[in-house]
Protein backbone atom coordinates (compact mmCIF):
# COMPACT_ATOMS: atom_id res chain seq x y z
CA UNK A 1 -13.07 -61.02 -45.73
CA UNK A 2 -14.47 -58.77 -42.92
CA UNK A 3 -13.39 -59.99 -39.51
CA UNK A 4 -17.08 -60.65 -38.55
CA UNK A 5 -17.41 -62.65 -41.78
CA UNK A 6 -14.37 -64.86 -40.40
CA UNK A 7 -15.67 -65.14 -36.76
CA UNK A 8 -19.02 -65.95 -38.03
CA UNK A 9 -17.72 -69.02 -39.70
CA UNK A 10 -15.09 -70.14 -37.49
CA UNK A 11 -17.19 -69.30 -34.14
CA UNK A 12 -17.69 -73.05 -33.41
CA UNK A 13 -13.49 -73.86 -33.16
CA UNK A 14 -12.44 -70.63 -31.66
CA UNK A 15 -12.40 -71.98 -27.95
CA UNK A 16 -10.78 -75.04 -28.84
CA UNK A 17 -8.38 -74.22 -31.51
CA UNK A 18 -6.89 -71.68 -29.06
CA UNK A 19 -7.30 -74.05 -25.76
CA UNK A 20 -4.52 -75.75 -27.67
CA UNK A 21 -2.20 -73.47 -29.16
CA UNK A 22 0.93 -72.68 -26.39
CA UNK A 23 0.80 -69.21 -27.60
CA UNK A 24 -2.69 -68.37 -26.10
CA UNK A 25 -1.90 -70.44 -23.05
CA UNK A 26 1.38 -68.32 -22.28
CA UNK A 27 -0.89 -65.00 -23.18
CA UNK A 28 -3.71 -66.56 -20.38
CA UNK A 29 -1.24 -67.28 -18.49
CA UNK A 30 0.49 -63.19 -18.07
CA UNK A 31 -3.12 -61.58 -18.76
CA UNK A 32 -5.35 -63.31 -16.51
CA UNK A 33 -4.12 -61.56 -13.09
CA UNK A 34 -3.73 -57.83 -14.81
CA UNK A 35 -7.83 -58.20 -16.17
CA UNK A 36 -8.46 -59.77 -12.65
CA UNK A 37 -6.80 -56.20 -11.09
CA UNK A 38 -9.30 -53.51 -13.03
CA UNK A 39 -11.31 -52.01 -11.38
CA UNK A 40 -14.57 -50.44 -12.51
CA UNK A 41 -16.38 -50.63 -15.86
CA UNK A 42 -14.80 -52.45 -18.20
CA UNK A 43 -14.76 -52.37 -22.46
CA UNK A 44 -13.96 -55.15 -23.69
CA UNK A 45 -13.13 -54.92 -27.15
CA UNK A 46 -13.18 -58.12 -29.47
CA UNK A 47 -14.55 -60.33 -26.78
CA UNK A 48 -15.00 -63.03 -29.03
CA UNK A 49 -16.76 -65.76 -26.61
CA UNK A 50 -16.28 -63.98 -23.06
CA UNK A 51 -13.54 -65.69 -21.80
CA UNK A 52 -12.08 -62.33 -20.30
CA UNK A 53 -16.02 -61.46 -19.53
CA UNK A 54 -15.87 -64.01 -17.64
CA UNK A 55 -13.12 -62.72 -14.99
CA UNK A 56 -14.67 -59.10 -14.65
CA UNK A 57 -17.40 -58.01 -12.75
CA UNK A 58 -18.72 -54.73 -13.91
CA UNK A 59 -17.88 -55.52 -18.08
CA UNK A 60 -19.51 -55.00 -21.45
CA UNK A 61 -18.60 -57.10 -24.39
CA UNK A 62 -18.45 -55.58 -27.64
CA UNK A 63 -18.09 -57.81 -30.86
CA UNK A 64 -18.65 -57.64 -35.09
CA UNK A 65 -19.35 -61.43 -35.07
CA UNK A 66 -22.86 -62.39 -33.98
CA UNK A 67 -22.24 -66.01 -33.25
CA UNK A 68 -19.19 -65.07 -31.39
CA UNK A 69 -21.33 -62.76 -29.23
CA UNK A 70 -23.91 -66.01 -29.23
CA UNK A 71 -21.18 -67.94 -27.56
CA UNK A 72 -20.20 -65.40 -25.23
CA UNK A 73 -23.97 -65.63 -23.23
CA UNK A 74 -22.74 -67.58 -20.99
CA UNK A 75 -20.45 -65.11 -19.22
CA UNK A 76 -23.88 -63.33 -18.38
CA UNK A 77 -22.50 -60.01 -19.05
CA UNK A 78 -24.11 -56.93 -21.60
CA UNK A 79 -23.04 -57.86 -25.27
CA UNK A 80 -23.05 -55.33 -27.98
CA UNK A 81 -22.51 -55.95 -31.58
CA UNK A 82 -20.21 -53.13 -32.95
CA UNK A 83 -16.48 -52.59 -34.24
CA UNK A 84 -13.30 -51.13 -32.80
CA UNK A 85 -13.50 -48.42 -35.03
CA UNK A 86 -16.63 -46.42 -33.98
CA UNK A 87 -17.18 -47.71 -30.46
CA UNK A 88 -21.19 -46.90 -29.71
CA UNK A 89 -20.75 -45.60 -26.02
CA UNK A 90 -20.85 -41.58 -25.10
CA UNK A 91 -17.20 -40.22 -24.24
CA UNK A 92 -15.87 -40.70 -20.63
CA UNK A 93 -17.97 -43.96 -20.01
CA UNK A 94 -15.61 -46.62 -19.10
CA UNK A 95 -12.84 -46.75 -16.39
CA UNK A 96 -10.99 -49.91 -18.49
CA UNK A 97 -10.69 -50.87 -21.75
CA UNK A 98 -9.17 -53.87 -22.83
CA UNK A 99 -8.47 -55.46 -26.22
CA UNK A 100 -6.80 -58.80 -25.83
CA UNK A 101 -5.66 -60.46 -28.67
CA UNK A 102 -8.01 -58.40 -30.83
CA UNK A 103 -5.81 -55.26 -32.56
CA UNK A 104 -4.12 -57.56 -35.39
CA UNK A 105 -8.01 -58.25 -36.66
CA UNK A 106 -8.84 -54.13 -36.81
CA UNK A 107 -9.76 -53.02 -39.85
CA UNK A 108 -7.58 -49.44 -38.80
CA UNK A 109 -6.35 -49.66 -35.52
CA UNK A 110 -5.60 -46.07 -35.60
CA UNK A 111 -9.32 -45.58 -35.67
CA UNK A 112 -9.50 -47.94 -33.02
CA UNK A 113 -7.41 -46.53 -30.55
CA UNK A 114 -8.94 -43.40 -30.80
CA UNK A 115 -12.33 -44.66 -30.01
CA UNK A 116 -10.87 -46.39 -27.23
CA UNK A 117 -9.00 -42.95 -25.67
CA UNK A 118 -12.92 -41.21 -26.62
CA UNK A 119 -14.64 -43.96 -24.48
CA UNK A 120 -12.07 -44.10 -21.72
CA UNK A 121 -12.55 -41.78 -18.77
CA UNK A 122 -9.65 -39.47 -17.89
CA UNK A 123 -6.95 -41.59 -16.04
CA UNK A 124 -8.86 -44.54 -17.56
CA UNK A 125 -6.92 -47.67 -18.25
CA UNK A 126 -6.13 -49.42 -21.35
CA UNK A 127 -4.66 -52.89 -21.56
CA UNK A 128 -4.12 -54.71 -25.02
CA UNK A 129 -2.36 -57.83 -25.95
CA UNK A 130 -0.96 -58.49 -29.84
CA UNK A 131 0.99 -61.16 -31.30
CA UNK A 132 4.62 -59.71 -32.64
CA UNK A 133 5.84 -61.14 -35.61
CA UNK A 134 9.12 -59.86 -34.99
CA UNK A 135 10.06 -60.00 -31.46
CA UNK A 136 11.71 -63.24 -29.34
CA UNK A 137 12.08 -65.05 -32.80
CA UNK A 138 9.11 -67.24 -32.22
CA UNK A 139 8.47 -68.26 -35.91
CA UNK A 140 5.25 -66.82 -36.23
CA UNK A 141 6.84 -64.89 -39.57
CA UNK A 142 7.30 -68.77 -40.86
CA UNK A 143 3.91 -69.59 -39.98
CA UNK A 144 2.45 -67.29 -42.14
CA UNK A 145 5.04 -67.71 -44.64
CA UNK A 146 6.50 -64.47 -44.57
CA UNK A 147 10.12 -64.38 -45.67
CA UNK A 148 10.59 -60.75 -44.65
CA UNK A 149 8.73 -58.15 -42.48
CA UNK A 150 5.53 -56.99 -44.57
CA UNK A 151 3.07 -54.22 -43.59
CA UNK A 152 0.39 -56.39 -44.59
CA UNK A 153 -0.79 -60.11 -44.88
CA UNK A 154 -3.76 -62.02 -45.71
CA UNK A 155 -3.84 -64.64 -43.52
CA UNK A 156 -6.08 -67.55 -43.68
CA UNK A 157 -7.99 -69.40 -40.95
CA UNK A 158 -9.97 -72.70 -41.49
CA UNK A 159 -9.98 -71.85 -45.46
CA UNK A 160 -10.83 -68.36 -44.24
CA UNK A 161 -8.96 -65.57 -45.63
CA UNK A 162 -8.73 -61.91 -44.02
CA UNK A 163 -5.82 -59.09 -44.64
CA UNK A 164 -4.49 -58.16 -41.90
CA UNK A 165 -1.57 -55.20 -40.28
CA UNK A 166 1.61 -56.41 -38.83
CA UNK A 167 3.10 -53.78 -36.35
CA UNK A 168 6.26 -52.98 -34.87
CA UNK A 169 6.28 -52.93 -31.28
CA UNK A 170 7.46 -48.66 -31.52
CA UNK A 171 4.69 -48.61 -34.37
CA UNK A 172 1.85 -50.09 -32.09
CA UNK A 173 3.03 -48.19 -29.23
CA UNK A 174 3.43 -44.86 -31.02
CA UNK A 175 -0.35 -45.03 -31.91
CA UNK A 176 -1.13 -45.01 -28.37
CA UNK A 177 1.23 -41.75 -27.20
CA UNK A 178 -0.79 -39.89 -29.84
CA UNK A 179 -3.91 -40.48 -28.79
CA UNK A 180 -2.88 -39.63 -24.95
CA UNK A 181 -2.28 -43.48 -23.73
């Protein structure tokens, strides 16, 4: 399933099912003041319903789920409907980009992270948060019932089910040196 597909039908329990979970309280929690700190225009890629939106003042949301971008209104900020992968902006236009949360759902984050250096202006700033299977030993590789470390998993979300790329921190943060981040 396409990741709009899934946020299409789960749009309704996305701000509550992760209101709950620790996880995406602890992840609040650390990237709340660094979005607070940008300054500028701001990307923000996978916005789901705004809640980061909602903490910037010059910000565009960008989305592939419709009724995700139909939830995120109410930050009162420009939406766009688009993917990672083939941002619609001209080169040089943003002084931030963030994707919080968001790479693990990319179709090819390769792709992505080169649209995101294209639509970055020089000295730009990038900030992106992604859960890691494999670091601090939080069980997240039992939760999705992975008994060793796979490239790729379809996961499955409310009866929803969507492959999806599991990265090594070196991996992830190898794509980035190559495309000048």
């Amino acid at each position: 399933m396409k990741p709009e597909k899934l946020y299409d039908n789960i749009h309704e329990l996305y701000d509550k099912r992760h209101n709950l979970a620790p996880s995406t309280r602890w992840l609040k929690k650390h990237e709340d003041p660094i979005i607070r700190k940008l300054e500028g225009r701001t990307l923000d890629i996978g916005c789901g319903t705004g809640y980061d939106l909602r903490l910037l003042d010059d910000a565009i949301g960008l989305d592939p789920s419709r009724k995700m971008l139909e939830k995120a209104k109410s930050a009162g900020k420009n939406l766009v409907v688009g993917r990672a992968e083939k941002l619609p902006f001209p080169d040089s236009s943003f002084d931030n980009a963030i994707c919080l949360f968001g790479t693990l759902n990319m179709c090819d984050c390769r792709k992505a992270v080169a649209e995101m250096s294209r639509v970055l202006r020089p000295g730009g700033t990038a900030a992106i948060s992604v859960a890691s299977v494999w670091d601090r030993g939080y069980g997240v590789l039992k939760k999705l019932k992975i008994e060793h470390p796979a490239k790729d998993k379809v996961l499955a979300i409310d009866g929803n089910k969507m492959k999806i790329t599991l990265f090594e921190k070196k991996e992830l943060v190898d794509v980035f040196w190559k495309n000048g981040m």
